[in-house]
Protein backbone atom coordinates (compact mmCIF):
# COMPACT_ATOMS: atom_id res chain seq x y z
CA UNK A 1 115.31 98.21 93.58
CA UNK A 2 115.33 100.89 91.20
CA UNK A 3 111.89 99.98 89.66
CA UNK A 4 110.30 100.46 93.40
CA UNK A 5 112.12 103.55 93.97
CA UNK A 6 110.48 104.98 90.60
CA UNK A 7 107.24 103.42 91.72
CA UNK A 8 107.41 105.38 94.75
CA UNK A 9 108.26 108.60 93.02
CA UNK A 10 105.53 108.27 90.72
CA UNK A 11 103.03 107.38 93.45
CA UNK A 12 104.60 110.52 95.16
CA UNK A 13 103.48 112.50 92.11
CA UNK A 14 100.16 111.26 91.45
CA UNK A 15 99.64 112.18 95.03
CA UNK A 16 100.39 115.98 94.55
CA UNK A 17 98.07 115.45 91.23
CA UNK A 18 95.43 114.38 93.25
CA UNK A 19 95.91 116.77 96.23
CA UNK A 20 96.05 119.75 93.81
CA UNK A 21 93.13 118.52 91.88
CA UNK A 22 90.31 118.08 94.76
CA UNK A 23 92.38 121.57 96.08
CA UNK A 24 91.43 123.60 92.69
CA UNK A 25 87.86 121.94 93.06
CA UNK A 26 86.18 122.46 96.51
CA UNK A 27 83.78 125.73 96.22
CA UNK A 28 83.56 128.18 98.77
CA UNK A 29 81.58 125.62 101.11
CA UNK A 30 84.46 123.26 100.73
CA UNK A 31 82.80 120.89 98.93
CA UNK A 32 83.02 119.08 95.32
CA UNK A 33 80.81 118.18 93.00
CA UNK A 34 79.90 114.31 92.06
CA UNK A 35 81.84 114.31 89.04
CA UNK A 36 84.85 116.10 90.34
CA UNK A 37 84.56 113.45 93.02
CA UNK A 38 84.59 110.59 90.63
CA UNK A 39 87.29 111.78 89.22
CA UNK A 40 89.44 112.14 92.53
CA UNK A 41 88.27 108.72 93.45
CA UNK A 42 90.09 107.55 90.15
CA UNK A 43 93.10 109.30 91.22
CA UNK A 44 93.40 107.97 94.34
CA UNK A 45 92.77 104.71 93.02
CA UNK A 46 95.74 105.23 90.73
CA UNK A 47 97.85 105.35 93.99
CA UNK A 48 96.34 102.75 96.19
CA UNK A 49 97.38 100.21 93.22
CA UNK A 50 100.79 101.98 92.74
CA UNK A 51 101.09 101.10 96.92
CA UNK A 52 100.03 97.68 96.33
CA UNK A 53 102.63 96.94 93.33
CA UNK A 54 105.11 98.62 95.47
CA UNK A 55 104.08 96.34 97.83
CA UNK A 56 104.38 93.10 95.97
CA UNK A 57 107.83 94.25 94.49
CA UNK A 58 109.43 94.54 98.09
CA UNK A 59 108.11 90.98 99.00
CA UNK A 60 109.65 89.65 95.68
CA UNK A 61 112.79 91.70 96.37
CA UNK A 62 112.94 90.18 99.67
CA UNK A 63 112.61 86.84 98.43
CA UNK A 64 115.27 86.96 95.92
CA UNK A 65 117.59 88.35 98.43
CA UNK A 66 116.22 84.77 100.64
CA UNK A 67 116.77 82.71 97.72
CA UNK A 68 120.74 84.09 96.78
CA UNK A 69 121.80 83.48 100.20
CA UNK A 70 124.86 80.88 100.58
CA UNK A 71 123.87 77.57 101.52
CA UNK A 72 126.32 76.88 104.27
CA UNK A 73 128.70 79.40 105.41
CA UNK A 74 132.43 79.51 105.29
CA UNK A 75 134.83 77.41 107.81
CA UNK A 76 136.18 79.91 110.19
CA UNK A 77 137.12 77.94 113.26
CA UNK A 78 140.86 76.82 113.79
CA UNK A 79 141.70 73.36 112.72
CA UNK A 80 141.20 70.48 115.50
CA UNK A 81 138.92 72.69 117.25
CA UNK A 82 135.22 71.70 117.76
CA UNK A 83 132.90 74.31 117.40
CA UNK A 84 130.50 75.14 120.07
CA UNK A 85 127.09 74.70 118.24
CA UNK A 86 128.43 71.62 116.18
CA UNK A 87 126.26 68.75 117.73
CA UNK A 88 122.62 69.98 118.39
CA UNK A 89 121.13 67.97 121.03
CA UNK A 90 116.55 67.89 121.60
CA UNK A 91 114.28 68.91 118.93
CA UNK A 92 116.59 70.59 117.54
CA UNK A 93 118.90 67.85 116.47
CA UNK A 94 119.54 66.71 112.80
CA UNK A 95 118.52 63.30 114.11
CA UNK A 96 114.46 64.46 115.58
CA UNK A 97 114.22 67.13 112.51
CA UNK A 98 114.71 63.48 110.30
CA UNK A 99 112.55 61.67 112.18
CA UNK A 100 109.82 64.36 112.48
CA UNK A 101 109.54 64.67 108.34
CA UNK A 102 110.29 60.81 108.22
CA UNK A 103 107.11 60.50 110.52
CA UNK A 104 104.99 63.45 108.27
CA UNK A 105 105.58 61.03 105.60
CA UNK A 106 105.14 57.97 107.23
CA UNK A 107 108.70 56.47 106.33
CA UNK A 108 109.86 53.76 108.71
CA UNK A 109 107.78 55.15 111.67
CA UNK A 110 108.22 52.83 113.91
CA UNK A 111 112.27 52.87 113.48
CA UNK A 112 112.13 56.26 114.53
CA UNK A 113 109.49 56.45 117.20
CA UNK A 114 112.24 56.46 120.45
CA UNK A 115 114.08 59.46 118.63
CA UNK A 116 110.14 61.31 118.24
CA UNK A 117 109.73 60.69 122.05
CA UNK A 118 111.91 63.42 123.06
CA UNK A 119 109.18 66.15 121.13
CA UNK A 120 105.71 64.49 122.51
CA UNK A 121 103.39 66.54 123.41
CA UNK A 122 101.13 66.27 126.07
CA UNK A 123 98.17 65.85 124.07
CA UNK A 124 99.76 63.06 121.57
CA UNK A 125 101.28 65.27 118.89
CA UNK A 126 104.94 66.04 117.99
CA UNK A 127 106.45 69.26 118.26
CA UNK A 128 107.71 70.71 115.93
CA UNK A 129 111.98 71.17 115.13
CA UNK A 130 113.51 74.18 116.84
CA UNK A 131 114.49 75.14 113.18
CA UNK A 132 110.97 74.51 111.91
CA UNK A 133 109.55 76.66 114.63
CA UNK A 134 111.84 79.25 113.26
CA UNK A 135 109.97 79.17 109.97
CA UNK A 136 106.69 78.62 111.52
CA UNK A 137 107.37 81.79 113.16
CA UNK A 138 108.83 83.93 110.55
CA UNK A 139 105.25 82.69 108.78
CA UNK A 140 103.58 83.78 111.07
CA UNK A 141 104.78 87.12 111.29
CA UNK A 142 104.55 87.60 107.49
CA UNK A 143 100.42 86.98 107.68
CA UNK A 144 99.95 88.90 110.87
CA UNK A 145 102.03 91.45 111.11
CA UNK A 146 100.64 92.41 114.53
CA UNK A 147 103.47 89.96 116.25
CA UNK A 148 106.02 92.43 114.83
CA UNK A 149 104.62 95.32 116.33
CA UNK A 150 103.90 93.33 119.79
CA UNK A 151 106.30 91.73 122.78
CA UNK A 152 106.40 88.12 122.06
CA UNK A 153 107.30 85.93 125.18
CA UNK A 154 107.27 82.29 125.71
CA UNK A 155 106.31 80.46 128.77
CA UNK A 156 106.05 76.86 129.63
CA UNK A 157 103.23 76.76 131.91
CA UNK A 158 99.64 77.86 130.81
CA UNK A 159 99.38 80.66 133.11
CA UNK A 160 101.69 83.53 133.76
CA UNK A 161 101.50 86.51 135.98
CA UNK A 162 103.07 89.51 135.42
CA UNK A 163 103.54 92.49 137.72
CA UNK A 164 103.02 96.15 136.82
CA UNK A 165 103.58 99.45 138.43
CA UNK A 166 100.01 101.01 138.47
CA UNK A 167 101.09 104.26 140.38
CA UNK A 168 105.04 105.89 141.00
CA UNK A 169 106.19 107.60 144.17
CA UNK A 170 107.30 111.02 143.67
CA UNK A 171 109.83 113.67 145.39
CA UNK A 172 108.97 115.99 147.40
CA UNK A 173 110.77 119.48 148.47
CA UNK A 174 111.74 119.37 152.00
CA UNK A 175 114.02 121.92 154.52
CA UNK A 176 117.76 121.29 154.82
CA UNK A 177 117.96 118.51 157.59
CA UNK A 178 114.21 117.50 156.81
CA UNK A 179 113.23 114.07 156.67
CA UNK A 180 113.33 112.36 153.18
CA UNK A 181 109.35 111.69 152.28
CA UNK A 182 107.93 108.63 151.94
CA UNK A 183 106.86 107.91 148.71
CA UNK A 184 106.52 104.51 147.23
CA UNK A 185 105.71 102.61 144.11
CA UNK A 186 102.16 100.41 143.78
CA UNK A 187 102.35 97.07 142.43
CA UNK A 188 99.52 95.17 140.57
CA UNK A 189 99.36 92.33 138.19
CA UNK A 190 97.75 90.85 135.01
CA UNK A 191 97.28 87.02 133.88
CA UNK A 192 98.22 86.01 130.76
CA UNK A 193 96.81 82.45 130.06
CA UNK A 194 97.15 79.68 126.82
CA UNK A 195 93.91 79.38 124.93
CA UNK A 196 94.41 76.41 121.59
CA UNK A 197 94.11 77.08 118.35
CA UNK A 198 94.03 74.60 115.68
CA UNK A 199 93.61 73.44 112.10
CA UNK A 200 93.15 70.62 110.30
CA UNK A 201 95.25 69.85 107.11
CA UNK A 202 94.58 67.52 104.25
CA UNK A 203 97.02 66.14 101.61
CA UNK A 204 96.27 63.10 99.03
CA UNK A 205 98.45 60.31 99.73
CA UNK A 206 100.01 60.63 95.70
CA UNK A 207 101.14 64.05 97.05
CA UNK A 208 102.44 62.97 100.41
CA UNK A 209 104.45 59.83 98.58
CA UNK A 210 105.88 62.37 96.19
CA UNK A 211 109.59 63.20 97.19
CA UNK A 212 109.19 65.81 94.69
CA UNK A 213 106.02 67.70 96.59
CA UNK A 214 107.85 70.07 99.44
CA UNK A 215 105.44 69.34 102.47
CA UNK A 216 107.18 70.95 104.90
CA UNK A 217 107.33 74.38 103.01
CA UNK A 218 103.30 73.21 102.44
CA UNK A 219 102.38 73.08 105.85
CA UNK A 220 104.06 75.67 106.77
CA UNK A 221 102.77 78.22 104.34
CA UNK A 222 99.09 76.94 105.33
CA UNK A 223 99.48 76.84 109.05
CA UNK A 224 100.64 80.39 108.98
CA UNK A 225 98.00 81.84 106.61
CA UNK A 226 94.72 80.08 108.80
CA UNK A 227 96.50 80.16 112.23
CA UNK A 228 97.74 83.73 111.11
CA UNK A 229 94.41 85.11 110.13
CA UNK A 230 92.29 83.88 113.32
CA UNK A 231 95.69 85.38 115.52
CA UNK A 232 95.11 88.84 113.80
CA UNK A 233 91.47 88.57 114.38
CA UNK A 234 91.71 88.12 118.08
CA UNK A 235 94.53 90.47 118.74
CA UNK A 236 92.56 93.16 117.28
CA UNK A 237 89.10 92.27 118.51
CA UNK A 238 88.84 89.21 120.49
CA UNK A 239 86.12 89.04 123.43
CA UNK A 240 88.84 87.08 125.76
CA UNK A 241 86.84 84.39 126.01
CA UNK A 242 88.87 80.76 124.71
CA UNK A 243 90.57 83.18 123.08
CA UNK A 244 93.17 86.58 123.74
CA UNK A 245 91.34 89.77 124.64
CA UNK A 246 91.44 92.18 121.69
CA UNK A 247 93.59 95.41 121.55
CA UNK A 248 90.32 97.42 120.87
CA UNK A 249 88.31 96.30 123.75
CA UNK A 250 91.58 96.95 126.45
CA UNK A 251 92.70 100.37 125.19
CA UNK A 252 92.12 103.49 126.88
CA UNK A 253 89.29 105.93 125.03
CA UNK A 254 91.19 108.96 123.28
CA UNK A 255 88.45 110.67 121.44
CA UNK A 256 85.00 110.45 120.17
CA UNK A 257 84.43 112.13 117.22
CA UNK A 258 82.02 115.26 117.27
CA UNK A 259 80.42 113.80 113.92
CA UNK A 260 79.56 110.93 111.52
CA UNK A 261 82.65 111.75 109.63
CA UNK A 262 86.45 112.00 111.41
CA UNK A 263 87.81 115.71 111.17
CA UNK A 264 91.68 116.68 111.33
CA UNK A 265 90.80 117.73 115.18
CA UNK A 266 89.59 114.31 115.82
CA UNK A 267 93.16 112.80 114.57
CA UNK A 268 95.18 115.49 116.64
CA UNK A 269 92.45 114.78 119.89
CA UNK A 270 94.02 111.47 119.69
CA UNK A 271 97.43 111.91 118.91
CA UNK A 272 97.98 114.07 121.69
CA UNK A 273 95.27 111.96 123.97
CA UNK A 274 98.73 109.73 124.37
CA UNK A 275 101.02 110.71 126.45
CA UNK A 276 104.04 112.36 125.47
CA UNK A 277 106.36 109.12 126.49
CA UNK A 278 104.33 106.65 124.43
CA UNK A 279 104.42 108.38 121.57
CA UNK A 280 108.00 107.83 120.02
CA UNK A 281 107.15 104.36 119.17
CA UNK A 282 103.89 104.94 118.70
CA UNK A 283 101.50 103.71 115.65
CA UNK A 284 98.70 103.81 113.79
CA UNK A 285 96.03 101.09 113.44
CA UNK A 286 92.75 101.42 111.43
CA UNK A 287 90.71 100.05 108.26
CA UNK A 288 91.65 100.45 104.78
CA UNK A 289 88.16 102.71 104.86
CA UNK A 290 89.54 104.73 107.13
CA UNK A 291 92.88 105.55 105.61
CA UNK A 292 90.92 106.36 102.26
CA UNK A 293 88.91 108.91 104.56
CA UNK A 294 92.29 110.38 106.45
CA UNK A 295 93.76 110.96 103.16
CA UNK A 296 91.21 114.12 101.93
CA UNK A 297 91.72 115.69 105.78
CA UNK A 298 94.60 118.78 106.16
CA UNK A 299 96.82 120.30 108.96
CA UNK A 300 96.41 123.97 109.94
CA UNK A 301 98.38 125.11 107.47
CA UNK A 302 96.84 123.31 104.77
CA UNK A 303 99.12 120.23 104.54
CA UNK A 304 97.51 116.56 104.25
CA UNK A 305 97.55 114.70 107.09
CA UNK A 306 98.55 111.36 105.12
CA UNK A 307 101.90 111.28 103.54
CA UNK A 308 103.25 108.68 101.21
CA UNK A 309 106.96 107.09 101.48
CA UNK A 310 109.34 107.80 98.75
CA UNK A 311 112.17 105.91 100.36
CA UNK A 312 112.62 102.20 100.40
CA UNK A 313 111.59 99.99 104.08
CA UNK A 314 109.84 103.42 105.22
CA UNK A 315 106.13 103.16 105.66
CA UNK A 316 103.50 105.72 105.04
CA UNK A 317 102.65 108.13 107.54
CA UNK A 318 100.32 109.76 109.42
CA UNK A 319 101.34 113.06 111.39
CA UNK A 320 104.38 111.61 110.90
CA UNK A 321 104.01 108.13 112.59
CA UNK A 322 103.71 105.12 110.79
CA UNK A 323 100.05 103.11 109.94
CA UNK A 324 99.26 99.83 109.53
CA UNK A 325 96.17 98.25 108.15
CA UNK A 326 94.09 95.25 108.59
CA UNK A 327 90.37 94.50 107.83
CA UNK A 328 89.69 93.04 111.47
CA UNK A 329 89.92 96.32 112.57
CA UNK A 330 86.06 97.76 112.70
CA UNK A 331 85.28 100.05 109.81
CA UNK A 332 83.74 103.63 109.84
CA UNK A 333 80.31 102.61 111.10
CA UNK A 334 78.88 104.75 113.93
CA UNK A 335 80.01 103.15 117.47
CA UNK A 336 82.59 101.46 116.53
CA UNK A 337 86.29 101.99 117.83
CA UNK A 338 87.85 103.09 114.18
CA UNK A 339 90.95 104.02 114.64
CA UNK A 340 94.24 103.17 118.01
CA UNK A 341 97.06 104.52 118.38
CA UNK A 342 99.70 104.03 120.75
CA UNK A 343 102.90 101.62 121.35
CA UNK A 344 101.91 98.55 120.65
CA UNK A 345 105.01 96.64 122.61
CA UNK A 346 103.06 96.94 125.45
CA UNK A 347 100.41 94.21 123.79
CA UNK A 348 101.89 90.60 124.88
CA UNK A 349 101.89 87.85 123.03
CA UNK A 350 102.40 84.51 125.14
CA UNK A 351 103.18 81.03 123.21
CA UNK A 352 102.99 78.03 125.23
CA UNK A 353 105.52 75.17 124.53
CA UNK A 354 105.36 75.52 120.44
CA UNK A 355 103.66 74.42 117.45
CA UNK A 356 102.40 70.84 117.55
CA UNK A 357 101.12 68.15 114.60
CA UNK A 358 99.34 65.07 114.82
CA UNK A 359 99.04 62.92 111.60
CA UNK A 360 95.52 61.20 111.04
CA UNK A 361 95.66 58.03 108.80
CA UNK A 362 92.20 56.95 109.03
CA UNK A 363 90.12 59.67 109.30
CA UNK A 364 90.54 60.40 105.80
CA UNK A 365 91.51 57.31 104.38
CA UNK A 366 88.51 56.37 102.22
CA UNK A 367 89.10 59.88 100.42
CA UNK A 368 92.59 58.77 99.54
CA UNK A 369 93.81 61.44 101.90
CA UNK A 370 95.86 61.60 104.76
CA UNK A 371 94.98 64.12 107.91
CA UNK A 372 97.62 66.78 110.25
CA UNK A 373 96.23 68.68 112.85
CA UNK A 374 98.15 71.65 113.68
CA UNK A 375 97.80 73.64 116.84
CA UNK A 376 99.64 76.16 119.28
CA UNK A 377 98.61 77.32 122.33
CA UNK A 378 98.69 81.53 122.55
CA UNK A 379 97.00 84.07 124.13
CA UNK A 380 96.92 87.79 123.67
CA UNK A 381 96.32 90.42 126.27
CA UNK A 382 97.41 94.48 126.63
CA UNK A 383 99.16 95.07 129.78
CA UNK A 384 99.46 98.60 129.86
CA UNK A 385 96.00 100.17 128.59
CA UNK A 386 97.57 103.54 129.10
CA UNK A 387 100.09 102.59 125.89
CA UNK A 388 97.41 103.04 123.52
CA UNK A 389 94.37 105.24 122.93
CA UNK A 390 91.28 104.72 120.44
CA UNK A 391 89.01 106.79 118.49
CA UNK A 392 85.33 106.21 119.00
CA UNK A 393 82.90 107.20 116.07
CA UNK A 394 79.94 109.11 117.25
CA UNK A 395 77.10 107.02 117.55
């Protein structure tokens, strides 16, 4: 912990390095020179790769802190007492998790096919154990950090309405002994549907047979990272067709810049383009290209917009709200929608039913390889366009 918390101060300081240096350069035109540039490109180099080892130290410091956790925890219940949780019934019973991994494997299947039948899905596969899910999710999550940000629900059916108040009744003055006004609320409603995604896994039978080889932290880690990256992709910019509709393509226009390049009004346009309400949970979204281009632009009073975080779990900020970065969002090419922000709870996330695998033998049996398909059923949609607001560059 103390090694990130000197990484951050010295990413701190080769900040104000950098800030002073292209400060002490810029001519009376505000510009710099090409070599003065290369230089500040180097500096700011220096503290995108201090970010990213600050970065990877966090992630290991969170997985140490995983790793030392007791493996069972302490008996606290009085004696001849049952506690309430002891016997898990349904997938997520010791008895289906067995069979499910017993079945991955392919270790007395058909002994412990009646205990699977409780987790079929309708399309042939098992689902997976409540306990599994858990991990699947917390995968999830780790590659596309969007479902933190988001309202994750879960519904059984493929389709689900939900109602929204598109206009508010208001008060009204009125005389003493007047009549109270009528003012009511309007209701409308949005559908938020199931659309599959899938992915096929391989692994060689020598691995498979090998107690030694952890498949279900395997499958796991690679259903997250290819199911994780299309989620992100679609979430961000997806056309709503077989799959959710995209963030970008539902939010409210906030700005379009007045140029080719985005100017410290253009930022503010859109910060205060959001109303007041949304914006105490609000956040950034853009490109990594972006951020680089945010982080030369000042305040009125000569302050840079883009602040890094000297304290530990904080992230970096912009006017003081917190960004977050991913390369499906479109970069700083004229048109495109290059930067949202807003509160992003109001983006749902539906998953249907849960994760699902289906274990090919044949398919891949001359290869010496044994098949799992892996699919859920999501779907993606912003209910509240309002929430957030985008910045359009000039075309």
């Amino acid at each position: 912990m103390n090694k990130i918390l000197e990484l951050r101060e010295k990413r701190a300081a080769a900040w104000d390095a950098a800030k002073k240096f292209l400060d002490a350069k810029r001519d009376n035109k505000g510009l710099v020179s090409a070599e003065d540039t290369a230089t500040y490109d180097k500096m700011e180099a220096e503290v995108v790769a201090l970010g990213k080892e600050i970065d990877r130290l966090e992630k290991q410091a969170s997985l140490d802190a995983e790793l030392a956790r007791p493996t069972s925890d302490p008996i606290t219940n009085q004696p001849g007492t049952t506690p309430a949780n002891a016997q898990k019934t349904g997938r997520a019973s010791d008895a289906y998790k067995q069979a499910f991994w017993d079945s991955i494997r392919r270790r007395n299947f058909f002994d412990v096919k009646n205990t699977l039948n409780i987790g079929t899905d309708s399309e042939g596969g098992y689902l997976v154990p409540d306990d599994y899910e858990r991990t699947l999710v917390d995968a999830l999550k780790e590659e596309n950090f969007f479902r933190s940000l988001a309202t994750v629900i879960h519904t059984a059916s493929g389709e689900r309405k939900i109602p929204i108040v598109t206009g508010h009744g208001e008060a009204a003055w009125m005389e003493e002994g007047g009549l109270y006004p009528d003012s009511e609320d309007t209701f409308g409603q949005t559908t938020i549907s199931a659309y599959k995604l899938g992915t096929a896994i391989k692994v060689s039978d020598e691995l498979l047979n090998d107690s030694i080889f952890d498949v279900e932290a395997y499958i796991a880690t690679e259903f997250a990272r290819r199911i994780g990256t299309k989620e992100e992709e679609a979430f961000f910019v997806g056309d709503g067709s077989n799959k959710p509709t995209g963030l970008f393509g539902s939010a409210q226009d906030g700005v379009t810049t007045a140029g080719a390049n985005i100017t410290f009004d253009d930022v503010m346009d859109l910060y205060h383009s959001l109303r007041a309400p949304y914006r105490h949970r609000a956040v950034w979204l853009l490109n990594d290209t972006t951020v680089k281009a945010l982080r030369k632009l000042k305040d009125g009073n000569g302050n840079y917009i883009w602040q890094p975080s000297v304290v530990v779990g904080q992230p970096d900020m912009i006017l003081n709200r917190p960004y977050y970065t991913s390369n499906f969002i479109p970069d700083m090419t004229a048109g495109n929608k290059v930067m949202a922000f807003g509160d992003m709870s109001y983006y749902w996330i539906a998953d249907r039913q849960g994760r699902s695998f289906k274990r090919l033998n044949e398919l891949y049996a001359p290869n010496g390889q044994v098949g799992f398909l892996a699919s859920e059923r999501v779907d993606g949609k912003l209910i509240l366009p309002e929430a957030v607001k985008t910045m359009t560059l000039k075309a």
